[in-house]
Protein backbone atom coordinates (compact mmCIF):
# COMPACT_ATOMS: atom_id res chain seq x y z
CA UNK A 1 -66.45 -25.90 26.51
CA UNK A 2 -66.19 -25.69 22.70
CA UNK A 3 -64.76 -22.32 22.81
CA UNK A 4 -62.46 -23.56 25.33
CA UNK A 5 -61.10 -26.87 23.43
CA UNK A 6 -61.14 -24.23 20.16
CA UNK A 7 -58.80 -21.43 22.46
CA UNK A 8 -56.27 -24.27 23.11
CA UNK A 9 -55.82 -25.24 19.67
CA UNK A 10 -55.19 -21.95 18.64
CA UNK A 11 -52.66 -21.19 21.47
CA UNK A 12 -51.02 -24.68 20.56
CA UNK A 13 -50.52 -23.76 17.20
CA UNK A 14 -49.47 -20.18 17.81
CA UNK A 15 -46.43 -21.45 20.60
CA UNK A 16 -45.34 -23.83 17.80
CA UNK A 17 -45.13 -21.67 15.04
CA UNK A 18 -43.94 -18.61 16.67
CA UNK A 19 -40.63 -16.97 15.53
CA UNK A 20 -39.99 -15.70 19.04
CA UNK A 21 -40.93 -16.08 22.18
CA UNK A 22 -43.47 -14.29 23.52
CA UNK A 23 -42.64 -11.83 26.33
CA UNK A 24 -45.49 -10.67 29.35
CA UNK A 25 -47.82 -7.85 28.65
CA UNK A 26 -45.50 -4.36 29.47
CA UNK A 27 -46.75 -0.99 30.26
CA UNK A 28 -45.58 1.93 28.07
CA UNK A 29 -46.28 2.73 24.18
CA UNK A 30 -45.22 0.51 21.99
CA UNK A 31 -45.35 1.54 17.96
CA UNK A 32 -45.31 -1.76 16.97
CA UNK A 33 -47.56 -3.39 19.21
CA UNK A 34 -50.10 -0.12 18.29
CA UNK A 35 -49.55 -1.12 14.65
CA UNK A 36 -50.42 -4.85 15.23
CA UNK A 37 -53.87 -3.50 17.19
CA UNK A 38 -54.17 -1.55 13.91
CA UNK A 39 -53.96 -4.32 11.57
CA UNK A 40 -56.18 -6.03 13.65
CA UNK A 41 -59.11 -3.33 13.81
CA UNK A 42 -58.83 -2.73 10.44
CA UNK A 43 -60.52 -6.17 9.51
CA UNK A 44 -63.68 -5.32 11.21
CA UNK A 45 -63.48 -1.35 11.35
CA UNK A 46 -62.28 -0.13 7.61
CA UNK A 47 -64.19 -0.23 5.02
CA UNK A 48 -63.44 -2.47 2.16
CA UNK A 49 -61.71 -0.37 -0.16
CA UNK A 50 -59.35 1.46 2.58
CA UNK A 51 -58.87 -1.82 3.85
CA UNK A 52 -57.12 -2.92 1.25
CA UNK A 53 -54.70 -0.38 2.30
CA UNK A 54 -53.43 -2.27 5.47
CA UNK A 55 -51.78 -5.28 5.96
CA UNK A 56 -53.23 -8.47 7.68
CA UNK A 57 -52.29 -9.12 11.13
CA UNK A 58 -48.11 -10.15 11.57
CA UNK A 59 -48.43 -11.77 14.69
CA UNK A 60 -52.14 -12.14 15.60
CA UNK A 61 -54.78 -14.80 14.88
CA UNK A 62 -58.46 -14.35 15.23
CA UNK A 63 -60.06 -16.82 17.53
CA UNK A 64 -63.72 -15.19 17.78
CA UNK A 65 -65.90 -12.86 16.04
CA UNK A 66 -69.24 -11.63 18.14
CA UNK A 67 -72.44 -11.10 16.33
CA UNK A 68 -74.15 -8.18 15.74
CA UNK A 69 -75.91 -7.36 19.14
CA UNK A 70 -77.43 -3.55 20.95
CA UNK A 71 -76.52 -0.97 18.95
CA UNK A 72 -75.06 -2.63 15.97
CA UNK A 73 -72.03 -3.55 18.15
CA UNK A 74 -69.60 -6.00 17.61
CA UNK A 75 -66.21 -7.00 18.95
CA UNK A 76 -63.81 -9.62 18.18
CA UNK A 77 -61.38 -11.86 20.06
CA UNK A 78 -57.35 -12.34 19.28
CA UNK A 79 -54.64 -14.10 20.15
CA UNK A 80 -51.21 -11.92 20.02
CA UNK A 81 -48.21 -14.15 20.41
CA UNK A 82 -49.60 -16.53 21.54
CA UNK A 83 -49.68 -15.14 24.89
CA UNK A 84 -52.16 -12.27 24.63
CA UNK A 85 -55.98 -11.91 23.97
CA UNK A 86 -57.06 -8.90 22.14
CA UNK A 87 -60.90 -7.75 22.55
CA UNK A 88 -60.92 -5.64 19.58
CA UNK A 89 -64.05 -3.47 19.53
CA UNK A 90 -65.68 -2.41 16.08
CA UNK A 91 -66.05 0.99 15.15
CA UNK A 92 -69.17 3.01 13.48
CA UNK A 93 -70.83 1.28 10.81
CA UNK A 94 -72.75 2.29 7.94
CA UNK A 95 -76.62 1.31 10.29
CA UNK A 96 -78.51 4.09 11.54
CA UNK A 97 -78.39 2.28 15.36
CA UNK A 98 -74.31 2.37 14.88
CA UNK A 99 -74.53 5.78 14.84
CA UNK A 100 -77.44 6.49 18.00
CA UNK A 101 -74.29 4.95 20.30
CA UNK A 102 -72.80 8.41 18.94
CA UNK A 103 -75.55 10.31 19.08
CA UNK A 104 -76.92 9.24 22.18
CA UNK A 105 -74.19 11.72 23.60
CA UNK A 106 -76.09 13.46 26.99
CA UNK A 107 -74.09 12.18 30.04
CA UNK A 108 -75.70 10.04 32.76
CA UNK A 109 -73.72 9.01 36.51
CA UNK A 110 -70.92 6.64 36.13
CA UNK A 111 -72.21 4.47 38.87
CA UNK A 112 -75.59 3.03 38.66
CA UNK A 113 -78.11 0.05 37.06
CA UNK A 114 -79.39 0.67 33.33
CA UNK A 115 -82.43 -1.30 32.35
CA UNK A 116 -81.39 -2.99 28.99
CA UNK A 117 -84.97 -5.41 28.94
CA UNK A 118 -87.60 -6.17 30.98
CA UNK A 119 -85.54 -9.18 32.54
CA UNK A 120 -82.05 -7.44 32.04
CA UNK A 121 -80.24 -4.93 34.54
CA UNK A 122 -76.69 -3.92 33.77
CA UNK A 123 -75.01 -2.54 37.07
CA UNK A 124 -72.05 -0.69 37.14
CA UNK A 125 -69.75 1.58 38.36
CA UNK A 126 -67.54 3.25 36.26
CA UNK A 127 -65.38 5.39 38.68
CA UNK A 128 -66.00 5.75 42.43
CA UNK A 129 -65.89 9.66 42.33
CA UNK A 130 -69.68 10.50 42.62
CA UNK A 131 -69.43 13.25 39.98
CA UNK A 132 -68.02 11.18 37.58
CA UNK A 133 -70.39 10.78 34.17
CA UNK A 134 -70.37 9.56 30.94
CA UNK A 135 -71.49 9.06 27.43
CA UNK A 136 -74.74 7.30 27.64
CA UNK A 137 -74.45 5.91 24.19
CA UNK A 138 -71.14 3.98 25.10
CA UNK A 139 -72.52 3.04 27.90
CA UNK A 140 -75.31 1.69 26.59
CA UNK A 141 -72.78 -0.57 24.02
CA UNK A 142 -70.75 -1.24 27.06
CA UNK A 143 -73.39 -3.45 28.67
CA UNK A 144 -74.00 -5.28 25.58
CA UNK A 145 -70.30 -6.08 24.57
CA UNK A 146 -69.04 -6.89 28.17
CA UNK A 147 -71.75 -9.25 28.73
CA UNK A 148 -70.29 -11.47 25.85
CA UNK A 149 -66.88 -10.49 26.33
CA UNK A 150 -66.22 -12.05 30.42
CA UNK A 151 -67.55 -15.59 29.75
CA UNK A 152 -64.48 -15.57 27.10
CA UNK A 153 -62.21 -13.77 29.10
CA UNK A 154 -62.48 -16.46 32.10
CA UNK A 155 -62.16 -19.33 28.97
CA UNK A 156 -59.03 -17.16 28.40
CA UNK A 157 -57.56 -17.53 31.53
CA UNK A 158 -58.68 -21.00 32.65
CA UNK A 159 -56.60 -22.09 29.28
CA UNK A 160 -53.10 -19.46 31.00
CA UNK A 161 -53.69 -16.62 29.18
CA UNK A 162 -53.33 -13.68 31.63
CA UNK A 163 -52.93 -10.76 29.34
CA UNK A 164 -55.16 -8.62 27.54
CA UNK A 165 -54.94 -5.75 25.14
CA UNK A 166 -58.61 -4.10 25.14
CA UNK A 167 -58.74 -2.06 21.90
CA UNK A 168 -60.75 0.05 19.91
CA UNK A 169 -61.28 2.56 16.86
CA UNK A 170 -63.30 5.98 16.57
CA UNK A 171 -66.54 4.32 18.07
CA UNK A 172 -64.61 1.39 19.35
CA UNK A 173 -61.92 3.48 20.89
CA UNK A 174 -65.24 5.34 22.66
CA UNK A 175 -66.15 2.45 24.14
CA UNK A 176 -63.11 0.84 25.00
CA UNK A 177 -62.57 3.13 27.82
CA UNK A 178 -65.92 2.45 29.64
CA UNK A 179 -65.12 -1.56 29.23
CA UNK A 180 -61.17 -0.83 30.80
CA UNK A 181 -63.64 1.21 33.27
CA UNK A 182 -65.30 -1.58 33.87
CA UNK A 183 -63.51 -4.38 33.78
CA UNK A 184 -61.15 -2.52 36.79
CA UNK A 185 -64.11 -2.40 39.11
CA UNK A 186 -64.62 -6.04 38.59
CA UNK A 187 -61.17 -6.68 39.49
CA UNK A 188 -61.19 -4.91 42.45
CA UNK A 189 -64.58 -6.66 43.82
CA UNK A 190 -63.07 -9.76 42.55
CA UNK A 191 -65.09 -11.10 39.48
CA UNK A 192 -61.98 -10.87 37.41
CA UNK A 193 -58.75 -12.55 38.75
CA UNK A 194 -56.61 -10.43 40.37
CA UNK A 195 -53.69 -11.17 38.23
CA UNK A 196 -55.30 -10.28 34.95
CA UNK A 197 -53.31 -7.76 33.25
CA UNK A 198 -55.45 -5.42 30.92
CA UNK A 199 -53.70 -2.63 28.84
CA UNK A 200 -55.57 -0.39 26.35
CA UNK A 201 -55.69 1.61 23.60
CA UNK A 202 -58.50 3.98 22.36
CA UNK A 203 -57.73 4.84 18.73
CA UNK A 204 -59.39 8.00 17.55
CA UNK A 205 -61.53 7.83 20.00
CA UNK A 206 -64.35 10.63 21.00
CA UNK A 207 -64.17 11.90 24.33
CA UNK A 208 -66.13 9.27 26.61
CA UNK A 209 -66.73 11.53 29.64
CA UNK A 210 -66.41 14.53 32.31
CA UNK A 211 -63.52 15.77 33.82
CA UNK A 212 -64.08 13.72 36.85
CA UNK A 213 -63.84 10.75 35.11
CA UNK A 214 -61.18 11.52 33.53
CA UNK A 215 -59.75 11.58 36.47
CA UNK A 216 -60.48 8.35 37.94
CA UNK A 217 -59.97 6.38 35.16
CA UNK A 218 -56.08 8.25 34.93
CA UNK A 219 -55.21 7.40 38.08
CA UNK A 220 -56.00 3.86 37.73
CA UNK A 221 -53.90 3.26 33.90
CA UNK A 222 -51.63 5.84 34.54
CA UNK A 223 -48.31 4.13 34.83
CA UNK A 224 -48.42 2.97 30.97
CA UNK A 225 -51.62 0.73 30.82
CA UNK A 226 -53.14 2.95 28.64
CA UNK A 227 -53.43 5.30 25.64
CA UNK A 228 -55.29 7.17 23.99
CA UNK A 229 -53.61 7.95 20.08
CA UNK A 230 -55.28 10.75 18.26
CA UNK A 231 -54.42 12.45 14.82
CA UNK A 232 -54.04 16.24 15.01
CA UNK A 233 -56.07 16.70 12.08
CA UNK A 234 -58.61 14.56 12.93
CA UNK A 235 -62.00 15.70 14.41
CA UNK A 236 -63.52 12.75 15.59
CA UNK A 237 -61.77 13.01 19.13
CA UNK A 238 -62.89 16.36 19.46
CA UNK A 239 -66.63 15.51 19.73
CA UNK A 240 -68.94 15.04 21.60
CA UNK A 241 -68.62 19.10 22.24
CA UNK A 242 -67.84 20.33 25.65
CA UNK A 243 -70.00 22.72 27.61
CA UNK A 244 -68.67 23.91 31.11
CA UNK A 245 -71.05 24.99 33.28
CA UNK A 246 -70.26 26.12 36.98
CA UNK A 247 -71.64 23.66 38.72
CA UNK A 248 -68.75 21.58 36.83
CA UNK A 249 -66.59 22.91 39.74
CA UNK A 250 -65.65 21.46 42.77
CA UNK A 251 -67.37 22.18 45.75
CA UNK A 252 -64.26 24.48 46.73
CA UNK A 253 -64.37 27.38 44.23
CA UNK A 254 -64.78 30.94 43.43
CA UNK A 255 -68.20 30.21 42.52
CA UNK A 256 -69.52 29.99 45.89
CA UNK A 257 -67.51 32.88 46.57
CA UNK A 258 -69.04 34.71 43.89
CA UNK A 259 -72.76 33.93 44.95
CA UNK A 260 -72.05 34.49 48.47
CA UNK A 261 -71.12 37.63 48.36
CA UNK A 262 -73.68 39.17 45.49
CA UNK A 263 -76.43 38.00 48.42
CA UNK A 264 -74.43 40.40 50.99
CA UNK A 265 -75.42 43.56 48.35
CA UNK A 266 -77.76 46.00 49.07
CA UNK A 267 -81.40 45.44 47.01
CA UNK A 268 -80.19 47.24 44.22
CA UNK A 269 -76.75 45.97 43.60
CA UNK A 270 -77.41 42.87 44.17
CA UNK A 271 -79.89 42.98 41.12
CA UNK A 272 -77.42 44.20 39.09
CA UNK A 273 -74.99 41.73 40.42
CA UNK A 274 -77.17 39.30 39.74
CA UNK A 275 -78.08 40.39 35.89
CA UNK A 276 -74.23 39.81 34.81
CA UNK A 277 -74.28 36.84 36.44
CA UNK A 278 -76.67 35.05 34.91
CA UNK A 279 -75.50 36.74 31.63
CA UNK A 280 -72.16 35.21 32.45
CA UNK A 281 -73.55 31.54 33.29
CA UNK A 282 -77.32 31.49 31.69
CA UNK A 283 -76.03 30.41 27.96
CA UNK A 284 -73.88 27.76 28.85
CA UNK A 285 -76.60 26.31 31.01
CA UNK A 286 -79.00 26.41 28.62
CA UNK A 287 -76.79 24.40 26.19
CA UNK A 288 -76.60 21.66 28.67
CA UNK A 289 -80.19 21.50 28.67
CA UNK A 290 -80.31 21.79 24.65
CA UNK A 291 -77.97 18.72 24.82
CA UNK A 292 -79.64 16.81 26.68
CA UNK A 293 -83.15 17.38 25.25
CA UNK A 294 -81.49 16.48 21.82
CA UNK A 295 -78.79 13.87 22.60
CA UNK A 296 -80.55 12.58 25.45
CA UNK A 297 -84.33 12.42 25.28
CA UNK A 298 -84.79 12.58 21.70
CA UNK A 299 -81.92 9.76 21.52
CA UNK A 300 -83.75 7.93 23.50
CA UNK A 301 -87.14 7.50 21.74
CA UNK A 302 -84.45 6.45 18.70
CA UNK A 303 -83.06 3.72 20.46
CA UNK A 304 -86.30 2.42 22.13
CA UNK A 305 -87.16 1.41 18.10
CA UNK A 306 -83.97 -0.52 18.13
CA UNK A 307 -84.79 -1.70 21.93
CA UNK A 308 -88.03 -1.18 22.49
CA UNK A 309 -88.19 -2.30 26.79
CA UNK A 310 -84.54 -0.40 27.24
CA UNK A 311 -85.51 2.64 29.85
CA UNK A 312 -83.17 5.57 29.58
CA UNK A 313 -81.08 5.98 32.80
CA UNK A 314 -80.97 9.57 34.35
CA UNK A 315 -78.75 12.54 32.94
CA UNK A 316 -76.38 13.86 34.48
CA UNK A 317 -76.35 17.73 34.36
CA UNK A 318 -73.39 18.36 32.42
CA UNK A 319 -71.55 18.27 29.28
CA UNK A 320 -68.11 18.59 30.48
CA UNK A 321 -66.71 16.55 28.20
CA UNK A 322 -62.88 16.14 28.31
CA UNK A 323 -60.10 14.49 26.30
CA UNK A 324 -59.10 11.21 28.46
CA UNK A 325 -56.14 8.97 29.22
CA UNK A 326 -52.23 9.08 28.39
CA UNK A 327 -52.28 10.50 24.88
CA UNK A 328 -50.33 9.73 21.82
CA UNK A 329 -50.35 13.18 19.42
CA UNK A 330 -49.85 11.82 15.69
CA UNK A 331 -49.05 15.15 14.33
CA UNK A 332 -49.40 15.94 10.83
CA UNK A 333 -46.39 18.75 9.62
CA UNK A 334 -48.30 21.65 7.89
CA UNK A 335 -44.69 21.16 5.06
CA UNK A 336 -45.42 17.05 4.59
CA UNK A 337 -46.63 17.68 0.95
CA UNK A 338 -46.60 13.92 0.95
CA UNK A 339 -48.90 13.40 4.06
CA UNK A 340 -51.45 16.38 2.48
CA UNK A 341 -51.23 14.57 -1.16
CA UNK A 342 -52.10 10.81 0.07
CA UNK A 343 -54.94 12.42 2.70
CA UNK A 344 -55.97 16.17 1.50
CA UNK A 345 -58.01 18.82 3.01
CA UNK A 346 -60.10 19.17 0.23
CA UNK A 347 -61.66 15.75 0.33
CA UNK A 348 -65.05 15.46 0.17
CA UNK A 349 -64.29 12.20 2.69
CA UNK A 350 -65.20 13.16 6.03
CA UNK A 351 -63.36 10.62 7.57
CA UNK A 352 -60.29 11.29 5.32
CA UNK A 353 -57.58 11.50 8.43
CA UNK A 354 -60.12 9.43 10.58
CA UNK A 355 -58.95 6.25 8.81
CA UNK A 356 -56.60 3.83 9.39
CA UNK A 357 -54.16 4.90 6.62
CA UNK A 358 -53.23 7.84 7.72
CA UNK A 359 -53.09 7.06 11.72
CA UNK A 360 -50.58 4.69 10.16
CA UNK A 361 -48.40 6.87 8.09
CA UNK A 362 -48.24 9.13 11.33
CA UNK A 363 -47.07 6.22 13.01
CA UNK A 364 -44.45 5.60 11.12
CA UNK A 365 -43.00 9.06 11.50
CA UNK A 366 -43.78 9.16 15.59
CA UNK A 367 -40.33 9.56 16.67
């Protein structure tokens, strides 16, 4: 109730003040709404000395900042316009738990129950395609930060506000997608009002899941409710790496061609068939397994120090992961001596074109 009076204040002050009047939540990409989500990340994301970098919020004002909670996650709540809730989700921090929800990177089903606690179950069901899987890690942060985040969301909408941007950086951007996942199955069961509108963008974001999810989740945004804006020279969306392993496939394929007919052979050529065949297929299955011994049960143990009654769910065989959602290419030119000055390759800063700065000065050439 005391968020709720707080909320209306906020939104009372925000209609008064405005310079314009605030228009409904649209579909498409917007550079300056992308910029404001920007601004707004950057005051929980960025470190202190790049943050310094970015400007405060034009048309935004913070109504709610979430403790620390799972995995050293955190997420904040803003109102755009004074029509518009923001849940802003943090990035990596400097905490060795920050960084399991990366590391933890072996895939588990996109539909089932993980055990958080011994009186805790979070259930969901990120896609209805039965294939579908995803990055345990986010997951993981997913049931933490959506637990806090739909009590405030329904405070949201008893006090009108219908319209929400769900954003996030690098780690946040990660995330981000599994809580748009989420929040879309709720809808549909009816948890979450029908006439919520939720539009996203994952910033920088690693890849969150398999192909098959990927899927899913682009049929369901894909008429402009959501993005996914990478840098070209930035690495950070290209992880977790991606291992494709045949039984990736549909069911329809040459694969069960292939194995069909090698069991036809005579004794002999069918050996031989065989032998290239698992020469073909053998080391990218044993990858998968590599995986998820080390980014899956070794992950595990790692996280059960930060939470000791979690129980890790069950992997998923695969590591398929793929680049999702509508994306926006900020592309560096190899000739912008300016671009290659203010952000060089030769950095010893890892996260040199991972930062906000430069996403921004890519912005501002998008054309």
């Amino acid at each position: 109730m005391k968020f709720l009076k707080s909320l209306l204040v906020t939104l009372c002050f925000l209609l008064s003040f405005s310079n314009s009047i605030a228009q409904d939540l649209k579909p498409g990409f917007d550079k300056a709404e992308y910029r404001e989500l920007i601004y707004i990340a950057t005051q929980s994301t960025e470190s202190p000395e790049k943050a310094k970098l970015i400007p405060q919020p034009e048309h935004s004002k913070l109504v709610y900042k979430g403790k620390s909670i799972g995995l050293d996650n955190q997420w904040e709540l803003w109102l755009k316009d004074g029509n518009t809730g923001v849940l802003c989700t943090r990035g990596t921090t400097e905490k060795g738990e920050s960084w399991l929800a990366n590391l933890y990177a072996a895939m588990t089903p996109a539909k089932g129950e993980l055990k958080i606690s011994n009186t805790e179950t979070f259930k969901y069901e990120l896609s209805t395609n039965k294939d579908a899987a995803v990055h345990t890690g986010y997951l993981l942060s997913t049931a933490f930060i959506s637990k806090e985040m739909l009590p405030k969301i329904d405070s949201c909408y008893k006090a009108g506000i219908k319209n929400f941007i769900i954003m996030g950086h690098s780690q946040g951007g990660g995330i981000s997608y599994l809580l748009t996942a989420h929040f879309y199955n709720l809808q549909s069961k009816g948890i979450i009002p029908a006439d919520i509108h939720f539009k996203t963008y994952c910033s920088a974001a690693p890849k969150p899941g398999n192909l098959y999810f990927a899927y899913d989740y682009e049929r369901k945004t894909q008429n402009g409710w959501a993005y996914n804006v990478v840098s070209a020279a930035d690495w950070v969306p290209q992880t977790p790496f991606s291992v494709e392993i045949p039984e990736d496939l549909p069911t329809v394929s040459p694969i069960g061609l292939v194995e069909e007919t090698i069991k036809k052979q005579n004794f002999f050529k069918r050996m031989f068939l065989n032998m290239v065949y698992d020469k073909a297929t053998s080391p990218s299955r044993k990858t998968v397994k590599t995986y998820q011994k080390l980014l899956g049960k070794e992950m595990a143990k790692r996280v059960k120090e930060f939470l000791p009654e979690f129980v890790p769910p069950p992997f998923y065989n695969s590591n398929n992961y793929v680049r999702t959602g509508n994306t926006i290419v900020l592309y560096p030119k190899q000739d912008d001596a300016t671009y290659y000055e203010k952000f060089p390759n030769n950095s010893k800063d890892l996260m040199i074109h991972h930062s906000f700065p430069p996403y921004l000065y890519l912005l501002d050439q998008l054309e």
